[in-house]
Protein backbone atom coordinates (compact mmCIF):
# COMPACT_ATOMS: atom_id res chain seq x y z
CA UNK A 1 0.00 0.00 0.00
CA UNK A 2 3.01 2.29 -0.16
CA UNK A 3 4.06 4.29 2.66
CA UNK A 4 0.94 5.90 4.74
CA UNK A 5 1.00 9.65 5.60
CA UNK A 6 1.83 10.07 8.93
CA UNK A 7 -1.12 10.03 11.40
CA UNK A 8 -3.40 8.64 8.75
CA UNK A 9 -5.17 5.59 7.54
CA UNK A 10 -4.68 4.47 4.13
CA UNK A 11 -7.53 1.56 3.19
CA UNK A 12 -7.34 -0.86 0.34
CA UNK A 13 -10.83 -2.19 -0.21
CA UNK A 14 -12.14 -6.02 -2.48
CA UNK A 15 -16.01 -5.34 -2.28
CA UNK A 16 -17.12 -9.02 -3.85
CA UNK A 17 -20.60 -10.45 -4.63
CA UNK A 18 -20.35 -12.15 -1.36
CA UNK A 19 -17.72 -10.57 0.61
CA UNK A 20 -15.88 -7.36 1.14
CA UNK A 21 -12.00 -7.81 2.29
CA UNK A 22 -10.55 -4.65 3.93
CA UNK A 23 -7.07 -4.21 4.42
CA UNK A 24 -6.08 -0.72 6.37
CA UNK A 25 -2.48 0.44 7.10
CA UNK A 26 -3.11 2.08 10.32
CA UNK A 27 -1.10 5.76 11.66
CA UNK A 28 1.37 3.90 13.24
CA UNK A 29 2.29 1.52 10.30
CA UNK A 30 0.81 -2.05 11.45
CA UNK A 31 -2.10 -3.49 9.48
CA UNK A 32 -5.01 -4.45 9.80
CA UNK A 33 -7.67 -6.61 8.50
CA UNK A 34 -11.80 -7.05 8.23
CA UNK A 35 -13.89 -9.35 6.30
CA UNK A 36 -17.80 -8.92 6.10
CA UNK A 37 -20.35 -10.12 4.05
CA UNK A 38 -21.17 -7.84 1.09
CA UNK A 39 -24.82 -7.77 1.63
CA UNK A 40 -26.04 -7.82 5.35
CA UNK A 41 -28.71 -5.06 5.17
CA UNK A 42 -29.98 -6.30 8.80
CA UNK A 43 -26.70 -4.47 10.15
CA UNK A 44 -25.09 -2.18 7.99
CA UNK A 45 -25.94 -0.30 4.56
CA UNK A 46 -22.69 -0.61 3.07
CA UNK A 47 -19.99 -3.33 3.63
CA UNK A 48 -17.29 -0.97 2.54
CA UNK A 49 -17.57 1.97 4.76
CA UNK A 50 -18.94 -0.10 7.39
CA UNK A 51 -15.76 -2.18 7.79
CA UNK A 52 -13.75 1.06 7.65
CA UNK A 53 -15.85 2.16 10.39
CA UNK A 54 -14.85 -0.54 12.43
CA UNK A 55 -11.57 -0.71 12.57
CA UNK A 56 -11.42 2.95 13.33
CA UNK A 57 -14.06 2.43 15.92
CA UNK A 58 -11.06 -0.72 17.52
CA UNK A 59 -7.84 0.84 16.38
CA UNK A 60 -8.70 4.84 17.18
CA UNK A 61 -9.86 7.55 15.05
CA UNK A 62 -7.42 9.09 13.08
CA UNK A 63 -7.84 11.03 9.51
CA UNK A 64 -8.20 8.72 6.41
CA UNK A 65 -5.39 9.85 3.52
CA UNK A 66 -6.72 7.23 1.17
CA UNK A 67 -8.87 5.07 0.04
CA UNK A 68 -8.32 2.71 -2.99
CA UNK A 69 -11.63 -0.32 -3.97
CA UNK A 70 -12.03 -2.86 -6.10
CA UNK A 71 -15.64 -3.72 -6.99
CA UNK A 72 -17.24 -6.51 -8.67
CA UNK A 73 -20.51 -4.34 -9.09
CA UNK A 74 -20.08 -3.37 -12.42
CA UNK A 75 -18.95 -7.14 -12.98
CA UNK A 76 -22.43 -8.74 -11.38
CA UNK A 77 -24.75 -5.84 -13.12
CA UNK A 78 -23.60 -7.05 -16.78
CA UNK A 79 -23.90 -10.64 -16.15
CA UNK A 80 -27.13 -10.51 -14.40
CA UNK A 81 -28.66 -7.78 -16.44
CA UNK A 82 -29.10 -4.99 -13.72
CA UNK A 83 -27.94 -2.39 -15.62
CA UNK A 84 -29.82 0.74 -16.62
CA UNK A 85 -32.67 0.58 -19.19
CA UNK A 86 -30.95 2.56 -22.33
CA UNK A 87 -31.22 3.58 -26.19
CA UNK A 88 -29.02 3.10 -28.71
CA UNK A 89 -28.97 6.14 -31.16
CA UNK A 90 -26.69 4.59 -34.49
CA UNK A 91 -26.81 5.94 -38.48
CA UNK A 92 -29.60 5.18 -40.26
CA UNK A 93 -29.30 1.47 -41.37
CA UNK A 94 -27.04 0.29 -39.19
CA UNK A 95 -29.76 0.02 -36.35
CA UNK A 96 -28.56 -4.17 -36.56
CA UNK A 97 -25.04 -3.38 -36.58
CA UNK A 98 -24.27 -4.71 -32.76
CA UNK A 99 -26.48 -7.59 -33.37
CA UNK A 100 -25.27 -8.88 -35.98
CA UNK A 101 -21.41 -7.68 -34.45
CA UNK A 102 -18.53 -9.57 -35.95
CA UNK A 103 -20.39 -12.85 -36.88
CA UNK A 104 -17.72 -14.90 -35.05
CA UNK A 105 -18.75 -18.85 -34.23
CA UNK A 106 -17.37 -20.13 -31.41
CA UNK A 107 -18.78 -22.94 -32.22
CA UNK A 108 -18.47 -23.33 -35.97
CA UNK A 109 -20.10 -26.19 -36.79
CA UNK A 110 -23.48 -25.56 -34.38
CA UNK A 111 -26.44 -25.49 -36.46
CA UNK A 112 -28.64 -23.84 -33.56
CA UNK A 113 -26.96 -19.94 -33.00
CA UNK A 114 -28.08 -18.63 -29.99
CA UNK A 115 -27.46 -14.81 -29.51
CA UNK A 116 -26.67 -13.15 -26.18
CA UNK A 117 -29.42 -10.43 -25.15
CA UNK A 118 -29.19 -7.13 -26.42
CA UNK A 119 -28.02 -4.15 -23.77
CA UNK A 120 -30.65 -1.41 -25.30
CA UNK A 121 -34.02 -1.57 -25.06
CA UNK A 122 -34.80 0.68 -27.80
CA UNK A 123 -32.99 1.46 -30.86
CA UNK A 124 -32.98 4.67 -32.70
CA UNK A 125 -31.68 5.03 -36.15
CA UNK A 126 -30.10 8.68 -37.08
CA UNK A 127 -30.51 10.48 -40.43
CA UNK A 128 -26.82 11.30 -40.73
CA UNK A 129 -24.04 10.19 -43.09
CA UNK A 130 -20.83 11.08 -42.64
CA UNK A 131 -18.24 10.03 -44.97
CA UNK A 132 -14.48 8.29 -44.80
CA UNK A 133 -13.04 11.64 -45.78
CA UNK A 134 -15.24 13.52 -43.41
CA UNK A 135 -17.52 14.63 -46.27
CA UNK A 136 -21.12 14.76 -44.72
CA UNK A 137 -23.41 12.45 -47.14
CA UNK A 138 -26.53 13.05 -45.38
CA UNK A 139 -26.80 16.19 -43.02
CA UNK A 140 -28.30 15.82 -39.26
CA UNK A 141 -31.95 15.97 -38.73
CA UNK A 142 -32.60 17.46 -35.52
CA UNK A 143 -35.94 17.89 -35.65
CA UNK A 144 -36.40 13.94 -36.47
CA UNK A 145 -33.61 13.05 -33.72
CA UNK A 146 -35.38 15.35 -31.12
CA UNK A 147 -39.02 13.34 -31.82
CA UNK A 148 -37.19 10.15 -31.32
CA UNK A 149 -35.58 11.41 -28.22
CA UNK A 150 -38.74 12.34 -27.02
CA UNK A 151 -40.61 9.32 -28.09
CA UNK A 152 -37.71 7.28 -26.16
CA UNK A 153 -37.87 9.50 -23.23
CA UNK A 154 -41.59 8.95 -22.43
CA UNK A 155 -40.81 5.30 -21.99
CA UNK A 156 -38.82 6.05 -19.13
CA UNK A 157 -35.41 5.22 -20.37
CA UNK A 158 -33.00 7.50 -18.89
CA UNK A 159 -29.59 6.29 -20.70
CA UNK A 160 -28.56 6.60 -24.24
CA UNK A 161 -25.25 5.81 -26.18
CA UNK A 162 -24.26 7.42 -29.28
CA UNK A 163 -22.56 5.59 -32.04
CA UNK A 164 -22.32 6.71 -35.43
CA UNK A 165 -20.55 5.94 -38.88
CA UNK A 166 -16.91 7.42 -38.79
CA UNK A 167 -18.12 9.47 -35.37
CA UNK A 168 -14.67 8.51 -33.93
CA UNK A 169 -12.85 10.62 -36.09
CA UNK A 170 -15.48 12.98 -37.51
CA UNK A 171 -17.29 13.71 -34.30
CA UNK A 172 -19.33 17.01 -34.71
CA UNK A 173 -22.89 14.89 -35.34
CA UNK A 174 -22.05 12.98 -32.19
CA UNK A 175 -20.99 15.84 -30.46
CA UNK A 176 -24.37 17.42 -31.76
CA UNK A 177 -26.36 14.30 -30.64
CA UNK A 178 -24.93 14.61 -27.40
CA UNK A 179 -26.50 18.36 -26.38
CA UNK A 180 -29.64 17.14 -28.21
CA UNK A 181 -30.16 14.03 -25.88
CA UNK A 182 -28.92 16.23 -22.38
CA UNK A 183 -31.48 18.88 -23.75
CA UNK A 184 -34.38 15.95 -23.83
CA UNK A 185 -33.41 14.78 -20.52
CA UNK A 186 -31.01 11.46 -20.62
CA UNK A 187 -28.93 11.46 -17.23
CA UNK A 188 -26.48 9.03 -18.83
CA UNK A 189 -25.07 9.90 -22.29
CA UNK A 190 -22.32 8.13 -24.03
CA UNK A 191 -21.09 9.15 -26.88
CA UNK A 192 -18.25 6.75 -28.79
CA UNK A 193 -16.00 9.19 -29.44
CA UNK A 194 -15.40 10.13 -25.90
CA UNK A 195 -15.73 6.59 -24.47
CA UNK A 196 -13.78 4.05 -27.47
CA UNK A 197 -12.55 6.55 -30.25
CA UNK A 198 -11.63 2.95 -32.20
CA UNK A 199 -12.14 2.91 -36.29
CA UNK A 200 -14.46 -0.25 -36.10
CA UNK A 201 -17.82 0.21 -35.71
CA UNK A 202 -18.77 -2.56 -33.45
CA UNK A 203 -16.19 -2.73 -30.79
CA UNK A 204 -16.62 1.09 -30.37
CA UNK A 205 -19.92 0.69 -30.30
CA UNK A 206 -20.22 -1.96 -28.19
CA UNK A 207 -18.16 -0.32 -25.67
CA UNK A 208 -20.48 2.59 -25.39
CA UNK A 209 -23.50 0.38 -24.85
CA UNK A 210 -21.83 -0.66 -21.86
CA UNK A 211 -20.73 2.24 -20.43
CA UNK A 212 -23.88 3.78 -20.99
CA UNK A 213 -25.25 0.92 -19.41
CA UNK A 214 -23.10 0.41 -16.51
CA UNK A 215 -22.37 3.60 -15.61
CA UNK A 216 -25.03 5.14 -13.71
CA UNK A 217 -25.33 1.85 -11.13
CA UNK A 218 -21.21 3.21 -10.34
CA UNK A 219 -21.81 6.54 -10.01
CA UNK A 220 -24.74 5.41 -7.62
CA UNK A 221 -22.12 3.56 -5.57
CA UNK A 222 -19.65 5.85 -5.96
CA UNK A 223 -21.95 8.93 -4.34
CA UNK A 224 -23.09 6.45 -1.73
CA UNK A 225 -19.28 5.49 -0.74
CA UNK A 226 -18.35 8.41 -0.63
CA UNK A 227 -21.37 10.08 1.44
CA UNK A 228 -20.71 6.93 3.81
CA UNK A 229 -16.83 6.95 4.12
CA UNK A 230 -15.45 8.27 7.19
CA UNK A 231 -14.07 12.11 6.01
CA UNK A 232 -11.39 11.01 3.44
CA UNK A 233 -8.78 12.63 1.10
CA UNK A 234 -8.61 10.50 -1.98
CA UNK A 235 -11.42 7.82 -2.80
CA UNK A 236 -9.76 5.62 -5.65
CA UNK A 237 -11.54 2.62 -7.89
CA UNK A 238 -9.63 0.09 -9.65
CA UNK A 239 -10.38 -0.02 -13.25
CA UNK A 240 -10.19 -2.99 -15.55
CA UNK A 241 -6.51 -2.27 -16.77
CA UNK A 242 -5.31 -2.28 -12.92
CA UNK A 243 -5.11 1.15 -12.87
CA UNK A 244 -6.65 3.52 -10.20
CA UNK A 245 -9.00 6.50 -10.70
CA UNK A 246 -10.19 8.96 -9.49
CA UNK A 247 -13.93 8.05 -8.25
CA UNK A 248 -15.16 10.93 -9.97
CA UNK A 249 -13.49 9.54 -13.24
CA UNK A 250 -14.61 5.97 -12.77
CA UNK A 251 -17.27 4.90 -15.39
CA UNK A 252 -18.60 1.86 -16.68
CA UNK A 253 -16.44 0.34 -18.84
CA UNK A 254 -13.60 0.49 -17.17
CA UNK A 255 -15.35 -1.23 -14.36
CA UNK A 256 -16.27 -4.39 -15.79
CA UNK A 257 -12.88 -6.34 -14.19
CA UNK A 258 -12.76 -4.49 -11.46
CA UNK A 259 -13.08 -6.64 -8.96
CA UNK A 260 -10.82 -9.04 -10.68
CA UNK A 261 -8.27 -6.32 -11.11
């Protein structure tokens, strides 16, 4: 855990599906340990904070200069399908795009293909075309993208992730798409060239499905962390990559190994 600031606690923090480790350098350099159960609403909200709580509560209060989690929420939302209820807003005739996604067979020779489940609930195709070159084929319709947004809105989805032809590089429609869909009231919007600026189509966009999907359940936990945490400096979340960031930076899908990390 690196050497703690003097008169400090410095926590590192494995919140599983069924248990949260805690290990906490203490001010005076020994550690320390807890292990509760993840999910004991009976006798504590949180397993996180509530652990730190603890061991401040039996070792003496003191200042907290860092804390640093791993989380497997991100990880359990995706598999069980907890994430937020979201649109997909892609160019016009690619609305099948991410279905249909590379085409790869596992299982080549399997005359029965079943398909995992699709992230968005809705999809909504864009009249836009932009060009290789940047040339724009087919200008933006607003007023047709802010009906759709509308239409999408009054069904109660609340997230939305932008993906559009050559939007990586070329990103003024996105861009555009992005104010449109904050003006009709999405709390989540990803857009693919901020989250995967990759050339390919599919991988970027399914990248921004996720994170459009994942997303809001972390910032959830994030807020309630931090709101729970004993006053703290520096509240850090291990990414996918094994990299730490900043809670504040910390979005869906560079949560999805987390916990693993």
């Amino acid at each position: 855990m690196g050497a703690g600031m003097s008169g400090a606690y410095r926590f590192a923090i494995d919140r599983g599906g069924t248990f949260t480790d805690v290990v906490a350098e203490t001010p005076d350099g020994p550690l320390v340990a807890a292990k509760l159960l993840s999910e004991d609403p009976e006798h504590y909200a949180d397993a996180a904070s509530e652990a730190v709580r603890r061991i401040l509560a039996e070792h003496g209060d003191a200042p907290i200069a860092e804390v640093s989690i791993g989380t497997t929420i991100a990880t359990n939302a995706l598999l069980e399908r907890k994430g937020e209820r979201l649109a997909l807003a892609i160019t016009r005739g690619f609305g099948d795009a991410l279905r249909i996604g590379t085409q790869a067979r596992p299982d080549i020779f399997a005359r029965h293909i079943v398909l995992p489940e699709q992230l968005p609930a809705e999809v909504i195709e864009i009249d836009e075309r932009v060009g290789a070159d940047g040339t724009v084929v087919r200008p933006l319709d607003e007023d047709a993208v802010r009906s759709a947004f509308a239409g999408v809105r009054a069904k109660g989805i609340d997230a939305i992730a932008i993906v559009l032809m050559h939007g990586w590089r070329y990103t003024a429609h996105e861009a555009r798409l992005v104010a449109l869909a904050r003006e009709a009231g999405f709390a989540q919007v990803s857009a693919s060239h901020e989250v995967a600026p990759l050339v390919k189509l599919v991988p970027r966009g399914d990248t921004t499905v996720v994170d459009a999907y994942l997303t809001p359940n972390i910032h959830r936990y994030v807020r309630q962390l931090d709101q729970a945490l004993h006053p703290h400096d520096v509240l850090r979340f291990m990414q996918s990559n094994g990299g730490l960031a900043d809670a504040r930076a910390f979005r869906g899908k560079d949560a999805i190994l987390s916990g693993p990390a």
